[in-house]
Protein backbone atom coordinates (compact mmCIF):
# COMPACT_ATOMS: atom_id res chain seq x y z
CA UNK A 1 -25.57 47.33 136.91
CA UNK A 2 -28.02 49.97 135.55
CA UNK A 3 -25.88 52.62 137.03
CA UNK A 4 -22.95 51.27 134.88
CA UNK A 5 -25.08 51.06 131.80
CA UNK A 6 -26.55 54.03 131.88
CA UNK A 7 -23.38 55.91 132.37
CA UNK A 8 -21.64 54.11 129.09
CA UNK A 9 -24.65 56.03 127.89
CA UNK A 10 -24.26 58.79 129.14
CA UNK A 11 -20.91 59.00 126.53
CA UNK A 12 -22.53 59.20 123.40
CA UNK A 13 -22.90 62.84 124.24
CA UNK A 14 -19.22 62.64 123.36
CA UNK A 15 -20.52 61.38 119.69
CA UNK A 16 -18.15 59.38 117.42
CA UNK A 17 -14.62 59.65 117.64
CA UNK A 18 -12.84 58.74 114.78
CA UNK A 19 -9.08 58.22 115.01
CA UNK A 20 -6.75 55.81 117.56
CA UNK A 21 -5.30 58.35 119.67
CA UNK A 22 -7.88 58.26 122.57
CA UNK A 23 -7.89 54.63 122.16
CA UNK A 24 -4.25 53.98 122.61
CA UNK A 25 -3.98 55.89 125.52
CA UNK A 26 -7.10 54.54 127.14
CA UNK A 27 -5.98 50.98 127.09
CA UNK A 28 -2.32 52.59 127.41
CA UNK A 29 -3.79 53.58 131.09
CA UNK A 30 -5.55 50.01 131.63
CA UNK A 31 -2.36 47.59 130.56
CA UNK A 32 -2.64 47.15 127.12
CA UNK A 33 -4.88 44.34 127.98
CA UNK A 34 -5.21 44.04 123.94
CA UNK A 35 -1.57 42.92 123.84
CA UNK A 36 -2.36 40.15 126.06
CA UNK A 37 -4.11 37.88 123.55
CA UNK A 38 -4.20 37.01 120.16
CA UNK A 39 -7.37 38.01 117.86
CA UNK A 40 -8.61 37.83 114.68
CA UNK A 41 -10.40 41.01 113.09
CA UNK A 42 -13.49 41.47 111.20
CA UNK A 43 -15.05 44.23 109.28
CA UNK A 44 -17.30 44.37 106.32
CA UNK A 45 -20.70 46.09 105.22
CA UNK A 46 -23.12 43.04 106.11
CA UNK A 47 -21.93 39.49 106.95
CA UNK A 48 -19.34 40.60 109.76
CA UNK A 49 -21.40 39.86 112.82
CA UNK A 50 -22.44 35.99 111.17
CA UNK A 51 -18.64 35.95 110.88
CA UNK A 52 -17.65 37.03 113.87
CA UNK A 53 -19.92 34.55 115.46
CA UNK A 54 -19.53 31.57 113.10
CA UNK A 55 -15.73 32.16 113.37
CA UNK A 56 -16.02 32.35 117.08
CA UNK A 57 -18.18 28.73 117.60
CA UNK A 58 -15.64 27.06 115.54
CA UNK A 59 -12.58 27.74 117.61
CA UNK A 60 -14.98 27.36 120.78
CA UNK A 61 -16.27 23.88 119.11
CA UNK A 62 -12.26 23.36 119.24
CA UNK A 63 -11.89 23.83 122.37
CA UNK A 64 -10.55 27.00 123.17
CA UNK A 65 -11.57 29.74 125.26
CA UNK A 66 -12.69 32.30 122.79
CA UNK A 67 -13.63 35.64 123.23
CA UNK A 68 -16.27 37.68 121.23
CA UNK A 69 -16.48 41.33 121.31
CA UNK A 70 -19.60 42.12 118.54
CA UNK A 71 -21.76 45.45 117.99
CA UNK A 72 -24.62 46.51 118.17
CA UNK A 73 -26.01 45.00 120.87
CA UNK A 74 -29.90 43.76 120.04
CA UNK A 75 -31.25 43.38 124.02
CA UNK A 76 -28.73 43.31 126.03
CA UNK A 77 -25.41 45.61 126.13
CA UNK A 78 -23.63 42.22 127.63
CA UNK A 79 -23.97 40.59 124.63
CA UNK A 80 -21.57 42.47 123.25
CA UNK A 81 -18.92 40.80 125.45
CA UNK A 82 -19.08 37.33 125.67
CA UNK A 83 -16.57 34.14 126.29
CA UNK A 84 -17.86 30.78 124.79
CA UNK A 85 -21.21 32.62 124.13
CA UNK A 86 -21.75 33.18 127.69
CA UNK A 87 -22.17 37.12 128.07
CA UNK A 88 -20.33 39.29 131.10
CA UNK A 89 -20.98 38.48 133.78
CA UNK A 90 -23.08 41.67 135.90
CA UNK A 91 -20.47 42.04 138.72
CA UNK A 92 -17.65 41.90 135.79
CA UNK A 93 -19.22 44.39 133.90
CA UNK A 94 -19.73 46.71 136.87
CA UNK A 95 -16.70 45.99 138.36
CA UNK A 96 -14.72 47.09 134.79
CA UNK A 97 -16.88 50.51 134.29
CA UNK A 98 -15.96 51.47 137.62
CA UNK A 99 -12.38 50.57 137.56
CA UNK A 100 -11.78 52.06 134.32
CA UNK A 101 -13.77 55.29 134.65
CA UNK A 102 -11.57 57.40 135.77
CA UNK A 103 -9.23 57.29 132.55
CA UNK A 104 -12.54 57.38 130.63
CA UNK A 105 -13.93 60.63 132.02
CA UNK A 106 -10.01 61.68 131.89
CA UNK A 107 -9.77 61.52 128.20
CA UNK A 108 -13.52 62.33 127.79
CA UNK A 109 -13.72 58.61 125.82
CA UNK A 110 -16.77 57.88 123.76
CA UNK A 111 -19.22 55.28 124.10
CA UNK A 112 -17.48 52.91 121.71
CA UNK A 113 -13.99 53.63 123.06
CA UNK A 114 -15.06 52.77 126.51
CA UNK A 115 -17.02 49.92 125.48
CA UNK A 116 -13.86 48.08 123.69
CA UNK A 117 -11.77 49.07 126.60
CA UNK A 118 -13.92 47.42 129.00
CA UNK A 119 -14.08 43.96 126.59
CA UNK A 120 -9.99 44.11 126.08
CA UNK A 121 -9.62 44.33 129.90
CA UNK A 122 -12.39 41.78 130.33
CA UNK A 123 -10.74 39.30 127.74
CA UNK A 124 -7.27 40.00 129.33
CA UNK A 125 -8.34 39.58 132.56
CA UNK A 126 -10.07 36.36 131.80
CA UNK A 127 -6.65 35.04 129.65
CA UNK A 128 -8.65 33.93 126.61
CA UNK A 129 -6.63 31.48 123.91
CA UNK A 130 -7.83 34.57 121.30
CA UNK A 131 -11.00 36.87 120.55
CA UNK A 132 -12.77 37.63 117.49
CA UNK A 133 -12.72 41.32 117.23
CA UNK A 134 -16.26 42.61 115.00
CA UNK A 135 -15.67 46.64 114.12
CA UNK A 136 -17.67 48.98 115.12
CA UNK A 137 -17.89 51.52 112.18
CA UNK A 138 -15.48 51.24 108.59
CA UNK A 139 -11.87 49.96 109.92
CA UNK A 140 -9.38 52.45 109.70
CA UNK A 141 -10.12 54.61 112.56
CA UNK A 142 -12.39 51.93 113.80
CA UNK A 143 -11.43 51.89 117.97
CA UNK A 144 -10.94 48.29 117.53
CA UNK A 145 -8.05 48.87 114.97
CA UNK A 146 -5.71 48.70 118.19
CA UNK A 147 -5.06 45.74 117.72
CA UNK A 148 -2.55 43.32 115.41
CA UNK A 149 -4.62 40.16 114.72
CA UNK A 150 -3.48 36.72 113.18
CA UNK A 151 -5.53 37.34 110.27
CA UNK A 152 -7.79 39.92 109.33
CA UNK A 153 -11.41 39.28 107.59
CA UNK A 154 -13.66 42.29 105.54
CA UNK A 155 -16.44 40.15 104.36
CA UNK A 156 -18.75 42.55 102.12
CA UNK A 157 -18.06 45.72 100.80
CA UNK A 158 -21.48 47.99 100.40
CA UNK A 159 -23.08 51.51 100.70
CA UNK A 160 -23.31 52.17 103.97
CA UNK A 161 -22.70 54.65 106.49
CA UNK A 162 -21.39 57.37 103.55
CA UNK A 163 -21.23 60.20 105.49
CA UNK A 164 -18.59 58.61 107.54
CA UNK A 165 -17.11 56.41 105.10
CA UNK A 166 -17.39 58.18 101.89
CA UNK A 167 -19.88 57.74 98.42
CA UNK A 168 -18.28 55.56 96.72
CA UNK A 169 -17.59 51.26 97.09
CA UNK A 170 -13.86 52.22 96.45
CA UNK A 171 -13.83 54.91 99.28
CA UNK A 172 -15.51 52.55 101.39
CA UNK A 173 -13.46 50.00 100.62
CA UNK A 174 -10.39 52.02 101.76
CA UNK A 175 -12.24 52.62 105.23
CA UNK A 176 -12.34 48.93 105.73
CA UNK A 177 -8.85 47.79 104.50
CA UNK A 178 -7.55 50.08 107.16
CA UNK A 179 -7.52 47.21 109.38
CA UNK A 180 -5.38 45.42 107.18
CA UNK A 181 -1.84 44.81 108.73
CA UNK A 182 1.87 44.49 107.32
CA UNK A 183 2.26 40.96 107.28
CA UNK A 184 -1.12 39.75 108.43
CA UNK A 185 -3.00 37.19 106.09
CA UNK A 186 -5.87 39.04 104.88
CA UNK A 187 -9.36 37.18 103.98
CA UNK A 188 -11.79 38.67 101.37
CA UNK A 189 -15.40 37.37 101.62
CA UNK A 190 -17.95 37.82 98.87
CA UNK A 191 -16.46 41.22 97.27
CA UNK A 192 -15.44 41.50 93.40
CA UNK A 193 -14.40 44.63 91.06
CA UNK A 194 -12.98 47.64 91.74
CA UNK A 195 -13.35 47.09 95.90
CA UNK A 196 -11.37 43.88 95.62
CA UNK A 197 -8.49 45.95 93.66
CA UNK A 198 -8.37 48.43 95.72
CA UNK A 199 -8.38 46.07 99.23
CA UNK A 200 -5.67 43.60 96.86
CA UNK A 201 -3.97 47.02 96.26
CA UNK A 202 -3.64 47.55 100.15
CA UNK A 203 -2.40 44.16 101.13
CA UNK A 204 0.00 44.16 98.72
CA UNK A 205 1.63 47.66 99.59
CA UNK A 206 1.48 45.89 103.40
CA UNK A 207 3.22 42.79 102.14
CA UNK A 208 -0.24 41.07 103.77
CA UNK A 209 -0.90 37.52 102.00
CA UNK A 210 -4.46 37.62 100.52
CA UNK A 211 -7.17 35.03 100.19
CA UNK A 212 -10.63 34.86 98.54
CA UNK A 213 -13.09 32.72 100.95
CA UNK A 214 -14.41 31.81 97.64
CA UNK A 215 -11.10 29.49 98.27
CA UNK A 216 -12.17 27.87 100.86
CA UNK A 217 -14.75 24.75 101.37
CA UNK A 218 -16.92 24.25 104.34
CA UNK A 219 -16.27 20.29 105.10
CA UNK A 220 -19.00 17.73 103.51
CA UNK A 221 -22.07 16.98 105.94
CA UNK A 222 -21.96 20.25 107.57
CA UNK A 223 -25.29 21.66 108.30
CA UNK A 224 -25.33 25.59 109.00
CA UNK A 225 -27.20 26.58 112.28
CA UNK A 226 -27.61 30.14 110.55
CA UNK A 227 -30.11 29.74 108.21
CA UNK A 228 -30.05 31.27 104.55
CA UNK A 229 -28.17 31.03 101.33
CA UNK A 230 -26.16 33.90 102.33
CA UNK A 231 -24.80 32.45 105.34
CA UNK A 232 -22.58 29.76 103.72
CA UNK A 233 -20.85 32.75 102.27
CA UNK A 234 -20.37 33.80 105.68
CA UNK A 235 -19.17 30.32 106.74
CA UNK A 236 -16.73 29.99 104.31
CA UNK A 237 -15.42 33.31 105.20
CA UNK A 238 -14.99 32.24 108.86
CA UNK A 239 -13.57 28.59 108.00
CA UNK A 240 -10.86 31.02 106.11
CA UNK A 241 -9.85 33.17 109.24
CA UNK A 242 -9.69 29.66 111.15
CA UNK A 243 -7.53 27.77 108.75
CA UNK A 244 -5.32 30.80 107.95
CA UNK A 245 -4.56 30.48 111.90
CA UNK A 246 -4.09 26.88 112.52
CA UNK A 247 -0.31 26.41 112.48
CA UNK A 248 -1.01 27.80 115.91
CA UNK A 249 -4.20 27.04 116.95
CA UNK A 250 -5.35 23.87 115.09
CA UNK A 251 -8.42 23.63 114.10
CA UNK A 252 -10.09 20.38 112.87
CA UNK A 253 -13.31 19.43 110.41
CA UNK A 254 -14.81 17.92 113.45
CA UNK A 255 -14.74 21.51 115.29
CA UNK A 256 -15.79 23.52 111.80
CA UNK A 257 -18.80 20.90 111.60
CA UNK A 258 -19.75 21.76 115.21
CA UNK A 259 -19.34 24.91 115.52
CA UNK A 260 -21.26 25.77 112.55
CA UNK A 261 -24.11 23.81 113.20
CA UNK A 262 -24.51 25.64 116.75
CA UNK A 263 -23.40 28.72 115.99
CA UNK A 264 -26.23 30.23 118.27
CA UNK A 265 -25.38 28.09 121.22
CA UNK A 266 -21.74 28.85 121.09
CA UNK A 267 -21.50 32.44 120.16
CA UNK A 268 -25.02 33.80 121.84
CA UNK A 269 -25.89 35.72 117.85
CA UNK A 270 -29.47 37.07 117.62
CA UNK A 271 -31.46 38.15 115.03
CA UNK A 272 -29.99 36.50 111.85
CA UNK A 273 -32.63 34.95 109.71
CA UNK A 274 -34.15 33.75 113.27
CA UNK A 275 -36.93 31.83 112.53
CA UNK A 276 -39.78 31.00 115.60
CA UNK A 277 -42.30 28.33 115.05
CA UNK A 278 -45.91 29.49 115.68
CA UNK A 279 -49.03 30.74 114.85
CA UNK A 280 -47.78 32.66 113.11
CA UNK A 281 -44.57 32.11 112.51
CA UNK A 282 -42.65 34.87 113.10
CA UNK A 283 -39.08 35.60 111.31
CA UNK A 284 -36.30 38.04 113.11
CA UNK A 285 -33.63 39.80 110.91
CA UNK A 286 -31.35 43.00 110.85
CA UNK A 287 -31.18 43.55 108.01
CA UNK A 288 -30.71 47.56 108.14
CA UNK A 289 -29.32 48.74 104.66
CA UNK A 290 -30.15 48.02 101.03
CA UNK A 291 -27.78 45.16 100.47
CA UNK A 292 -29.10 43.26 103.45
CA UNK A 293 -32.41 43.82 102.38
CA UNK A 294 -31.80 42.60 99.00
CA UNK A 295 -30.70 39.24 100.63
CA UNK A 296 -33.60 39.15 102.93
CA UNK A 297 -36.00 39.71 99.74
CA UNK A 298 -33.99 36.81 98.18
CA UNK A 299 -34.50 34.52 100.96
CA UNK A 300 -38.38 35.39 101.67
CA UNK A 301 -38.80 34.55 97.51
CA UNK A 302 -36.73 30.87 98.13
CA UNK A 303 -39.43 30.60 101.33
CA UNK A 304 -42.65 30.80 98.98
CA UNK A 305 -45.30 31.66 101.44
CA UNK A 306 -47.89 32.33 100.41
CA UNK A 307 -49.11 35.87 102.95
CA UNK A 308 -46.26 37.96 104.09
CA UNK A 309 -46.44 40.16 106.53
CA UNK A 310 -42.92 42.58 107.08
CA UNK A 311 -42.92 45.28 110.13
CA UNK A 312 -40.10 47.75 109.42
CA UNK A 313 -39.00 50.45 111.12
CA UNK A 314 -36.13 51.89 110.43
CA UNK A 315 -33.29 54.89 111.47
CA UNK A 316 -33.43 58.49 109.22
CA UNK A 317 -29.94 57.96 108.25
CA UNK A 318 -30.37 54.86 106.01
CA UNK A 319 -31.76 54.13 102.75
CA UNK A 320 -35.22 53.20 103.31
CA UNK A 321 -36.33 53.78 99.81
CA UNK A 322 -33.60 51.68 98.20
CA UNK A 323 -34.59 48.78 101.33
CA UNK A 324 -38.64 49.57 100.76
CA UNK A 325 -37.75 48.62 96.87
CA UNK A 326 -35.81 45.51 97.62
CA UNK A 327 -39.34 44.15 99.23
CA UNK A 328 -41.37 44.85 95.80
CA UNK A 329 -40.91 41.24 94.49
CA UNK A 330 -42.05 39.84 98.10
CA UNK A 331 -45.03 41.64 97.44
CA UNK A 332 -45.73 41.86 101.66
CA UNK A 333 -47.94 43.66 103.47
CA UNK A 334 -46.00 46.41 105.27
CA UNK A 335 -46.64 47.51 108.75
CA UNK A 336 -45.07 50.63 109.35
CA UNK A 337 -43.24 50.95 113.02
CA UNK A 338 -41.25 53.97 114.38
CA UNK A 339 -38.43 52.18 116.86
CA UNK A 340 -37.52 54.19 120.32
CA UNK A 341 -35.09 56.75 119.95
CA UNK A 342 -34.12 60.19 118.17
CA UNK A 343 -32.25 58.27 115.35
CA UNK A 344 -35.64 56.27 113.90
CA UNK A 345 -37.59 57.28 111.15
CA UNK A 346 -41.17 58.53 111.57
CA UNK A 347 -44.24 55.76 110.80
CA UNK A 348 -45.99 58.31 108.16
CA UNK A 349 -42.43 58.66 106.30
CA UNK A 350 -42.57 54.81 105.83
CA UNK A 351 -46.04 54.97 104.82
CA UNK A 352 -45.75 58.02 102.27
CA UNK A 353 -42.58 55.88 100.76
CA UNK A 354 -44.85 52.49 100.49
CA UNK A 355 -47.56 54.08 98.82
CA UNK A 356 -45.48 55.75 96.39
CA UNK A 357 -43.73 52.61 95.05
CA UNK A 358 -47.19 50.30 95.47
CA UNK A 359 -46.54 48.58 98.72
CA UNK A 360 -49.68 47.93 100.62
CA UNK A 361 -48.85 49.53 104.11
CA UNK A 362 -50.40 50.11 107.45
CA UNK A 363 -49.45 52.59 109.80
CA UNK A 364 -48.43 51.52 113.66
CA UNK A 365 -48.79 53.32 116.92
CA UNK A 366 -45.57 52.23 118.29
CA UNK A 367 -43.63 48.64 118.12
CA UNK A 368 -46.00 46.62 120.35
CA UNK A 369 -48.53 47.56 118.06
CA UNK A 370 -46.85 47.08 114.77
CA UNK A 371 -46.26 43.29 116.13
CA UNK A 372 -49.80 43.00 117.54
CA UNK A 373 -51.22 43.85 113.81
CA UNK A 374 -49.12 41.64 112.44
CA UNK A 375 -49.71 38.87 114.23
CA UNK A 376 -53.46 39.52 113.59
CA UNK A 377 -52.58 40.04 109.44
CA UNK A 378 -50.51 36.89 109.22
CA UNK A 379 -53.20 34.88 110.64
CA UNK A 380 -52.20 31.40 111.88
CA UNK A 381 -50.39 30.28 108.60
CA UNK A 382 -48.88 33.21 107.45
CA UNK A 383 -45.26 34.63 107.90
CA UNK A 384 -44.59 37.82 110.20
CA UNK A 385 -40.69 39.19 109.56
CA UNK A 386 -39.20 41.71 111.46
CA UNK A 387 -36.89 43.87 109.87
CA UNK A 388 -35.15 47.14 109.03
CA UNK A 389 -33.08 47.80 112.15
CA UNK A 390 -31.04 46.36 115.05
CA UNK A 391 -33.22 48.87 117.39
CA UNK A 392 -36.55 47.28 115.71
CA UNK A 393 -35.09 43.59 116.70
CA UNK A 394 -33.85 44.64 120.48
CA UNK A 395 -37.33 46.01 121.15
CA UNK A 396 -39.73 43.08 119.19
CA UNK A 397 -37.65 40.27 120.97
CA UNK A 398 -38.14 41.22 124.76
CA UNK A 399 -41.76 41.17 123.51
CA UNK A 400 -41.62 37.76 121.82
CA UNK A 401 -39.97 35.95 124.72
CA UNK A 402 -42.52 37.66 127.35
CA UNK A 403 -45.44 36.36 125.31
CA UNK A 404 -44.08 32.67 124.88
């Protein structure tokens, strides 16, 4: 399998793509596998992976053989492809890159483009009852934008990713109600003002029916496996995709009830809010741009603990002085971490940023050792998050689990 892993890798030399026309005739050249189910699609800022995977357990919890095709991976790059939570198989996955690789190298396909080709086939193959489709980047030229879903979802509309998506909420906006559909019920999580207008604006120019989750009530007694305030946003943004798609694939409150409560189980999500038990206890989340770290901060408050100790690391194209200010009020101790890879920001940036805006920070000589100070700052009863970045989370968790 490393062979087939390492030459999806070997694509992003290609970079990022943006537009459908290698897409198309990719999965033109493998079937059209994407015709062969129905989906539902999800984009947004923050919120779309909960979504995706909350939205995924409930029609599982129903009974169905659901597809989930999520990004970025956080260990694994199975877990991007999974049925009922249960990632590809190895021999699948091989079996796929190798079949398919031709028309890849053919069309010189990037890393994304091959990666949804090889889930589409894989969900085809397998003859799912639907998938939940999460976008990679924005919407409208998103690779996953293939497709024509039974309802579309855009659950949060932030600053994020400008230089592809543009500077401003209604330009970004735009980006994600691409994937919106003539016809196609459209769902609108938490979003308000001018980015609500403009995706309202969209829908009705498609003639696409459009619902506010706000709408929408999670059934009484439910108890959310995710855990934070946030998430029953996210919840009731999922239990809005399902309904909007049960005249053909009933859903009932029995199956929203238990697929929310084991949302992990059933969809395989990582790194949400994950709390472990120990000493100490030690809290994963990806949050990786201001807005997310805003809700983290908001969440750590609720927690009232009394020592905090936060190891970010995070990539040189984000906003780490807008997500270093959103951890003021937590008042943590910061241990700076530099993540593997080109893309991540250097430990003595972080520290330069913490001391300017009064964050106690200490510096790191690589991951293992952020983790290994913080374990040793947080003490038995303290708290020791891990946040910042996907890439932060994919390399603390292997380290976690070997320790355990």
């Amino acid at each position: 399998m490393d062979q087939s892993i390492a030459y999806l890798y070997s694509l992003q030399k290609f970079g990022m793509k943006f537009g459908l026309r290698n897409i198309r005739a990719l999965l033109s050249a493998a079937g059209d596998p994407q015709k062969k189910f129905p989906s539902i699609h999800i984009a947004g800022t923050n919120g779309k992976g909960s979504t995706s995977s909350m939205t995924a357990a409930i029609l599982t919890a129903a009974g169905y053989s659901v597809g989930l095709y999520t990004s970025p991976h956080l260990v694994s790059f199975r877990e991007r492809i999974r049925i009922n939570g249960t990632m590809i198989p190895q021999k699948e996955l091989v079996r796929l890159v190798r079949l398919l690789k031709p028309e890849i190298d053919a069309r010189q396909a990037t890393f994304f483009e091959a990666a949804t080709a090889v889930a589409f086939r894989y969900f085809a193959e397998q003859q799912v009852d639907i998938a939940v489709i999460e976008t990679g980047l924005g919407g409208r030229l998103d690779s996953t934008n293939i497709i024509t879903p039974l309802v579309s979802v855009i659950t949060t509309i932030a600053k994020d990713h400008q230089e592809q998506l543009g500077d401003t909420l209604t330009a970004i906006a735009e980006e994600k109600g691409g994937i919106i559909k003539r016809h196609v019920p459209v769902v609108a999580g938490w979003i308000g003002g001018a980015p609500l207008r403009t995706l309202n604006d969209i829908a009705q120019l498609r003639h696409a029916p459009f619902h506010s989750a706000k709408n929408f009530n999670i059934p009484r007694g439910t108890v959310l496996d995710l855990y934070g305030e946030f998430q029953e946003r996210n919840a009731r943004t999922a239990v809005a995709a399902v309904t909007l798609i049960s005249h053909s694939m009933p859903v009932g409150d029995a199956a929203i009830r238990n697929g929310l409560a084991n949302t992990t189980r059933l969809s395989g999500i990582r790194g949400r809010f994950e709390l472990r038990k120990g000493k100490p206890d030690i809290l994963i989340d990806v949050a990786h741009n201001p807005e997310g770290m805003l809700t983290l901060s908001d969440e750590l408050m609720r927690l009232k603990r009394k020592k905090i100790v936060i190891v970010f690391g995070v990539m040189k194209d984000k906003d780490y002085h807008s997500m270093l200010n959103a951890l003021i009020p937590v008042r943590p101790l910061v241990i700076a971490a530099q993540p593997q890879g080109e893309r991540a920001l250097p430990v003595q940036d972080v520290v330069v940023e913490c001391r300017r805006i009064g964050l106690t920070v200490t510096a790191s000589k690589d991951v293992p050792d952020a983790v290994r100070i913080g374990r040793t700052r947080a003490g038995k009863t303290g708290l020791l998050v891990i946040a910042g970045s996907n890439f932060l989370a994919g390399e603390v968790l292997p380290l976690l689990e070997n320790k355990s």
